[in-house]
Protein backbone atom coordinates (compact mmCIF):
# COMPACT_ATOMS: atom_id res chain seq x y z
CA UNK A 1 0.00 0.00 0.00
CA UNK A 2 1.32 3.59 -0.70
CA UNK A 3 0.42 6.11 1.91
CA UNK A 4 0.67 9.91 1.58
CA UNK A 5 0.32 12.75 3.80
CA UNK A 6 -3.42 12.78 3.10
CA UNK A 7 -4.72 9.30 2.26
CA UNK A 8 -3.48 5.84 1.54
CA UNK A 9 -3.74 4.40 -1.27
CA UNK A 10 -4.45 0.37 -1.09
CA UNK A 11 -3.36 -1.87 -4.44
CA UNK A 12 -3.26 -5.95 -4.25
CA UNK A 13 -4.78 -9.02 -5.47
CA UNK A 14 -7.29 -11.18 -3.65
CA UNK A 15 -9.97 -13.57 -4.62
CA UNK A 16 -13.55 -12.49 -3.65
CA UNK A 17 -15.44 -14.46 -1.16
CA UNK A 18 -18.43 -12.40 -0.21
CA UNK A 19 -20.44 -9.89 -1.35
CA UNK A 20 -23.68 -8.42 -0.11
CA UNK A 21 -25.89 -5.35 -1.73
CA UNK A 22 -27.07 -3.13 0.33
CA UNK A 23 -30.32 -1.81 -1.54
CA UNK A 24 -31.65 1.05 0.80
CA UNK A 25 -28.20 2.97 1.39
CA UNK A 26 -27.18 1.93 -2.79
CA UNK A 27 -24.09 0.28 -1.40
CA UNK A 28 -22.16 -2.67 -2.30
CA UNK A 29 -19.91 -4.73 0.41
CA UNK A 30 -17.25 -7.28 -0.86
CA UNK A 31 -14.98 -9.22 0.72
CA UNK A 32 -11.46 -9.69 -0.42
CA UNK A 33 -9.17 -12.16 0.35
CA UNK A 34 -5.35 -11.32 -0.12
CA UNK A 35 -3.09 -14.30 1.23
CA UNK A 36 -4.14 -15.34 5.03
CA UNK A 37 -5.86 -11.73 5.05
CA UNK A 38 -9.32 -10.54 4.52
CA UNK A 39 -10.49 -6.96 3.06
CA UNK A 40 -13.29 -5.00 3.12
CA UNK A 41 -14.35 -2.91 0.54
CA UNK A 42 -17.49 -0.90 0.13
CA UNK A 43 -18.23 0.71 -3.14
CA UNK A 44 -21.78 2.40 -4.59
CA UNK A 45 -21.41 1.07 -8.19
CA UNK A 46 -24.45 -1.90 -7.93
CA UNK A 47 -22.37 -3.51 -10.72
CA UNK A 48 -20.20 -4.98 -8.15
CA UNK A 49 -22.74 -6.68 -6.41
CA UNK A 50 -22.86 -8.97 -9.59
CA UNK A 51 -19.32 -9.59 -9.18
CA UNK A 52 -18.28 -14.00 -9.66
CA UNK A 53 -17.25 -15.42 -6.44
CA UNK A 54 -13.77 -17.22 -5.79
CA UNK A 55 -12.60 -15.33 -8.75
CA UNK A 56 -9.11 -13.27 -8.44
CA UNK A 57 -9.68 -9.51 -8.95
CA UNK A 58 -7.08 -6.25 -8.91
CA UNK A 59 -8.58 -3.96 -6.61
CA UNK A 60 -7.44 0.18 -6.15
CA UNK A 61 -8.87 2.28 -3.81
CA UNK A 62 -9.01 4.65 -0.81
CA UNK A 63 -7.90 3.25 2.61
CA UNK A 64 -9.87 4.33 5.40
CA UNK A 65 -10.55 2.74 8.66
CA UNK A 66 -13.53 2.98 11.37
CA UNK A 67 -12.53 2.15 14.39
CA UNK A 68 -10.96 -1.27 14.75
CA UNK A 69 -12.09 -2.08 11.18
CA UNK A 70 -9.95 -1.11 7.92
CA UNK A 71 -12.23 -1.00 4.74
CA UNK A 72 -11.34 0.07 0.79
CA UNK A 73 -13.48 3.07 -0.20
CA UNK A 74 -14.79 3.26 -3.64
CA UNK A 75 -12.21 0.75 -4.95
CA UNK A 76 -11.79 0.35 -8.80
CA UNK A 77 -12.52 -3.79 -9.41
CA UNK A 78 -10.73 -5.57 -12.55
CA UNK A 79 -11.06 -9.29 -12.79
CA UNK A 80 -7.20 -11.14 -13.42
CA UNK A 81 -6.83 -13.22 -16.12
CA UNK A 82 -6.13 -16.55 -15.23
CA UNK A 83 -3.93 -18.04 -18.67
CA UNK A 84 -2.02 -20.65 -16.51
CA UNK A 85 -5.03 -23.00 -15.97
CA UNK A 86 -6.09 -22.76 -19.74
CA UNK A 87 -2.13 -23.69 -20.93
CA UNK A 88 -2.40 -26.58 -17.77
CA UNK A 89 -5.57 -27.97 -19.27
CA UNK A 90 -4.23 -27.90 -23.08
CA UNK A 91 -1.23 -29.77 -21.93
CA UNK A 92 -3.47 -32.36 -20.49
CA UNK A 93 -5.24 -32.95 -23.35
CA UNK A 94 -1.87 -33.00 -25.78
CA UNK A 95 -0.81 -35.77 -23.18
CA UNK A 96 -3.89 -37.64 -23.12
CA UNK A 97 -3.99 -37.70 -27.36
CA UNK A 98 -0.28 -39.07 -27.43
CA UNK A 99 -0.54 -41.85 -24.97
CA UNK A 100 -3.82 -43.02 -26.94
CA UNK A 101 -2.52 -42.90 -30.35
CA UNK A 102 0.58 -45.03 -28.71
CA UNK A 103 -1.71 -47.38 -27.45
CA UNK A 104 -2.96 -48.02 -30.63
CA UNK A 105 0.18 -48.44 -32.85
CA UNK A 106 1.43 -51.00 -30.26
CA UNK A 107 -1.84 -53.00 -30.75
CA UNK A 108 -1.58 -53.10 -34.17
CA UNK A 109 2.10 -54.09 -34.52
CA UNK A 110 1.21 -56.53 -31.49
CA UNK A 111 -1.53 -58.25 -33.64
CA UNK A 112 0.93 -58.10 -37.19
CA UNK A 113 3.10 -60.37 -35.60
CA UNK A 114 0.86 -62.75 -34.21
CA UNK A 115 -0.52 -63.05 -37.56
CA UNK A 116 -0.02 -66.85 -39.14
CA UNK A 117 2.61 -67.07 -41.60
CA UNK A 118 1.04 -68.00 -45.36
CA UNK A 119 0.68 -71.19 -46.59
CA UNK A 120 2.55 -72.67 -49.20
CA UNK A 121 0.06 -73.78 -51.75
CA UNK A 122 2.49 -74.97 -53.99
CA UNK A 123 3.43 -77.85 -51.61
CA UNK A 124 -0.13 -78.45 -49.96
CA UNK A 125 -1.03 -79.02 -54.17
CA UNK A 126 1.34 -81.43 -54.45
CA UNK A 127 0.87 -82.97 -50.95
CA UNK A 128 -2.95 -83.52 -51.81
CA UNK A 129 -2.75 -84.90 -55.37
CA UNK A 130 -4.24 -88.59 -54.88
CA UNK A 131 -2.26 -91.51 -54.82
CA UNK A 132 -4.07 -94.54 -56.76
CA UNK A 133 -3.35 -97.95 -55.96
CA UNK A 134 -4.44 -101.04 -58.12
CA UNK A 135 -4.29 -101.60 -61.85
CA UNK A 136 -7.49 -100.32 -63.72
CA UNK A 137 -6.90 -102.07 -66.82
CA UNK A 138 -8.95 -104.90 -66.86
CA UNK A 139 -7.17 -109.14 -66.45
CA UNK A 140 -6.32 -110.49 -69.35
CA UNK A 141 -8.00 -114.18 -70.17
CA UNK A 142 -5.50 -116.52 -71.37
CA UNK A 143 -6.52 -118.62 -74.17
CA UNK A 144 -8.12 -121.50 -73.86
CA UNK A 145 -9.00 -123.84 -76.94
CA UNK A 146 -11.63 -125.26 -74.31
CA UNK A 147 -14.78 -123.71 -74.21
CA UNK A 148 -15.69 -122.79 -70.71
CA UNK A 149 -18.87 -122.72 -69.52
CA UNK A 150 -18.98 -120.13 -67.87
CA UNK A 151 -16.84 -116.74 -68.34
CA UNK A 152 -16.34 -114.65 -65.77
CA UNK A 153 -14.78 -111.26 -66.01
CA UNK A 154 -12.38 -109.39 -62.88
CA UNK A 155 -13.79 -106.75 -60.77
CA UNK A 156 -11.61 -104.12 -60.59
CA UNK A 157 -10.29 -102.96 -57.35
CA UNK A 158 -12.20 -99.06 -56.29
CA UNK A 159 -9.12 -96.64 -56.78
CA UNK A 160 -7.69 -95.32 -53.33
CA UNK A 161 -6.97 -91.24 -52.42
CA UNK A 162 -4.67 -90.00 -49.72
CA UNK A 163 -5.53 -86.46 -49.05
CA UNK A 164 -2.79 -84.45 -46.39
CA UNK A 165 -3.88 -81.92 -44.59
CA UNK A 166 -1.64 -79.13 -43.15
CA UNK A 167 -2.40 -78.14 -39.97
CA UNK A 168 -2.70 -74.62 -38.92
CA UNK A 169 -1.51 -72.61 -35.59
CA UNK A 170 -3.89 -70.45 -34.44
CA UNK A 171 -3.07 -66.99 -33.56
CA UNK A 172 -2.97 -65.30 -30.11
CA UNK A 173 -3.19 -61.97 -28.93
CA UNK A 174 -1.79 -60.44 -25.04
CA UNK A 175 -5.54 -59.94 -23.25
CA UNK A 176 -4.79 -55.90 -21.66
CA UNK A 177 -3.79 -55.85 -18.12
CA UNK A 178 -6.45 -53.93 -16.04
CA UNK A 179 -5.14 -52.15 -13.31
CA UNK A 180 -6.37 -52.99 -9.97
CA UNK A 181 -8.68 -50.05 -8.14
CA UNK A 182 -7.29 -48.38 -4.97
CA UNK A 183 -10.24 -47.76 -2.21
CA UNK A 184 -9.01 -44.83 -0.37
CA UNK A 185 -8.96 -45.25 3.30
CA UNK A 186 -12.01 -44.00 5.05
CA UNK A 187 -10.87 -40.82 6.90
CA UNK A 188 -11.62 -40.44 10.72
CA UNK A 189 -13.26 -36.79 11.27
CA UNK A 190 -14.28 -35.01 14.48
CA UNK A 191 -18.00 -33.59 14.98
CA UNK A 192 -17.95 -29.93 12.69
CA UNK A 193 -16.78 -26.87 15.36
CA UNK A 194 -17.89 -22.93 15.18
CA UNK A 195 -15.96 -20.63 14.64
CA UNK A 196 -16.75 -17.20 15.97
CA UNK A 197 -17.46 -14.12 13.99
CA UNK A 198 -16.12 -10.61 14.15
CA UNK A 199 -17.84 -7.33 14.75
CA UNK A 200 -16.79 -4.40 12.63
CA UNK A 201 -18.21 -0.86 12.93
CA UNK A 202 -18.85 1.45 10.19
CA UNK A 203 -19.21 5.34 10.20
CA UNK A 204 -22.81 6.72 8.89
CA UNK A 205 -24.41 9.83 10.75
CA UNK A 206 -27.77 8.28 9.03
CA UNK A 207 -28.22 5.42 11.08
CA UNK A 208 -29.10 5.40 14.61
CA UNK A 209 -25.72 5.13 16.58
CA UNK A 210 -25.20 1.10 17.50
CA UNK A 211 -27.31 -0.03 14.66
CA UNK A 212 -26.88 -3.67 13.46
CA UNK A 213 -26.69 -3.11 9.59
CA UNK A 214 -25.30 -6.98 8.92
CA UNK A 215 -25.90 -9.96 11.02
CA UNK A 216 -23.10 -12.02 11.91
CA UNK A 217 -23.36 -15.46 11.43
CA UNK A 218 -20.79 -18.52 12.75
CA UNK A 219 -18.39 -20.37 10.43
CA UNK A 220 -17.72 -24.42 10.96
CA UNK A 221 -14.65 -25.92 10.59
CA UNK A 222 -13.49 -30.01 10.79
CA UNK A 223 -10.76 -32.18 11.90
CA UNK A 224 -10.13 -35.32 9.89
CA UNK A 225 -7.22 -38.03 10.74
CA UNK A 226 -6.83 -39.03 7.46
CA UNK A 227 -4.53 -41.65 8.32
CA UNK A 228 -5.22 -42.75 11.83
CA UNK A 229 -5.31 -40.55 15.19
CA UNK A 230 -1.49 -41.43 15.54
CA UNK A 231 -0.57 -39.12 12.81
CA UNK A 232 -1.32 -35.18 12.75
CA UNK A 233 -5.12 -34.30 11.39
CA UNK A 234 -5.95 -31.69 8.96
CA UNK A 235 -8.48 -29.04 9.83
CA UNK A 236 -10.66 -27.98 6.84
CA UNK A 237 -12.96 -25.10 6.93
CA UNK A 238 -16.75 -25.92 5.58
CA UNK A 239 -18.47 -22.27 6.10
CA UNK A 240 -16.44 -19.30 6.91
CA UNK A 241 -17.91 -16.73 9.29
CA UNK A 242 -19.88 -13.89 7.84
CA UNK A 243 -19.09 -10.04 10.00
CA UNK A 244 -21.59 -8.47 11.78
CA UNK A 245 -21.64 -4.59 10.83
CA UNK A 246 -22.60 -2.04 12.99
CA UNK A 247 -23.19 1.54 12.99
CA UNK A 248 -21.52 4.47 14.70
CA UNK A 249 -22.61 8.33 14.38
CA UNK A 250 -18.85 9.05 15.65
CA UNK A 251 -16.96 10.70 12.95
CA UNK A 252 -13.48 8.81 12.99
CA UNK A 253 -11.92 11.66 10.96
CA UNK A 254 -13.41 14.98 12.07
């Protein structure tokens, strides 16, 4: 922050977390968070109240504080871009695209070389050509000055084929190897704890002096052991607190 002889001037980044419009007074209250602290900011432009939460903004403004409480007057709101999560997310696809198209070539080299080698048909033509056994021609009858009475004439013999077959290995492919699923651990959590809320006063010689202009409300947090109560738990918090606002008719800057 740069501070002058007459005001300070506060500059920073913080992600918004709340924001309430006040619709009587035409004021807007954010909440800013900047690292481990929180900022308030109170501006009359209604547009703000439409402000996205847990979006990082650029905020400008006045400094001025009210007692215990230090608040941004009128500050000048401009959202950040955020370009590293769109170049994260195209590297993630690139990756994904290249480790399928791998995938693929080594399946299809995989099944080339499992393929069964050709057959010769060259030799399985001459294997199967039939081999005949007997004589076709039919017996010849010596001859005989006698008459007999009764000629009889040779049967020939049916004519025998030997057919080879070649037998044939079949092919066989690698079945993938699924990866076995991990079940996480079922953490051990604690019951849900409150967490108090702070009081901040605000200057407005409007209001009745002491008048509650924002409710305060309780936050939760949680303790989980996600490894067993041997090892050191994590504390996460589910609702952060909301301020309670109230109004003074003491001028902090006469």
């Amino acid at each position: 922050m740069d501070q002058s002889s007459s005001q300070t001037i506060a500059t920073f980044t913080g992600t918004l977390l709340r924001r309430e419009r006040n619709a009587e007074r035409k004021l807007v209250q954010l909440v800013f968070r900047e690292g481990e602290q929180d900022w308030l900011c109170i501006s009359n432009k209604l547009a703000d109240a439409k402000l996205a939460l847990g979006k990082e903004y650029r905020i400008e403004g006045i400094f001025k504080q009210i007692g215990d409480r230090p608040f941004i007057h009128e500050p000048n709101i401009s959202l950040v871009k955020q370009r590293s999560i769109a170049v994260i997310i195209g590297l993630g696809i690139g990756f994904v695209l290249f480790l399928t198209g791998g995938s693929v070539a080594a399946y299809t080299m995989l099944s080339k070389h499992n393929l069964p080698a050709a057959q010769n048909t060259t030799s399985d033509a001459s294997q199967s050509t039939s081999i005949q056994t007997g004589d076709n021609s039919p017996a010849e009858t010596p001859a005989d000055t006698t008459p007999s009475p009764t000629a009889s004439t040779p049967t020939p013999s049916p004519a025998t084929t030997t057919t080879t077959k070649k037998k044939t290995t079949p092919s066989t492919t690698t079945p993938p190897v699924n990866n076995p699923v991990v079940v996480p651990p079922t953490p051990d959590c604690d019951a849900p704890q409150a967490t108090p809320f702070q009081t901040n006063t605000v200057y407005d010689p409007n209001q009745t002096d002491g008048t509650v202009t924002q409710q305060g409300v309780e936050g939760s947090q949680q303790t989980c052991y996600p490894n067993g109560r041997s090892q050191p738990g994590q504390t996460t918090v589910t609702q952060q607190p909301t301020d309670q606002i109230v109004t003074t008719t003491t001028n902090p800057n006469p």
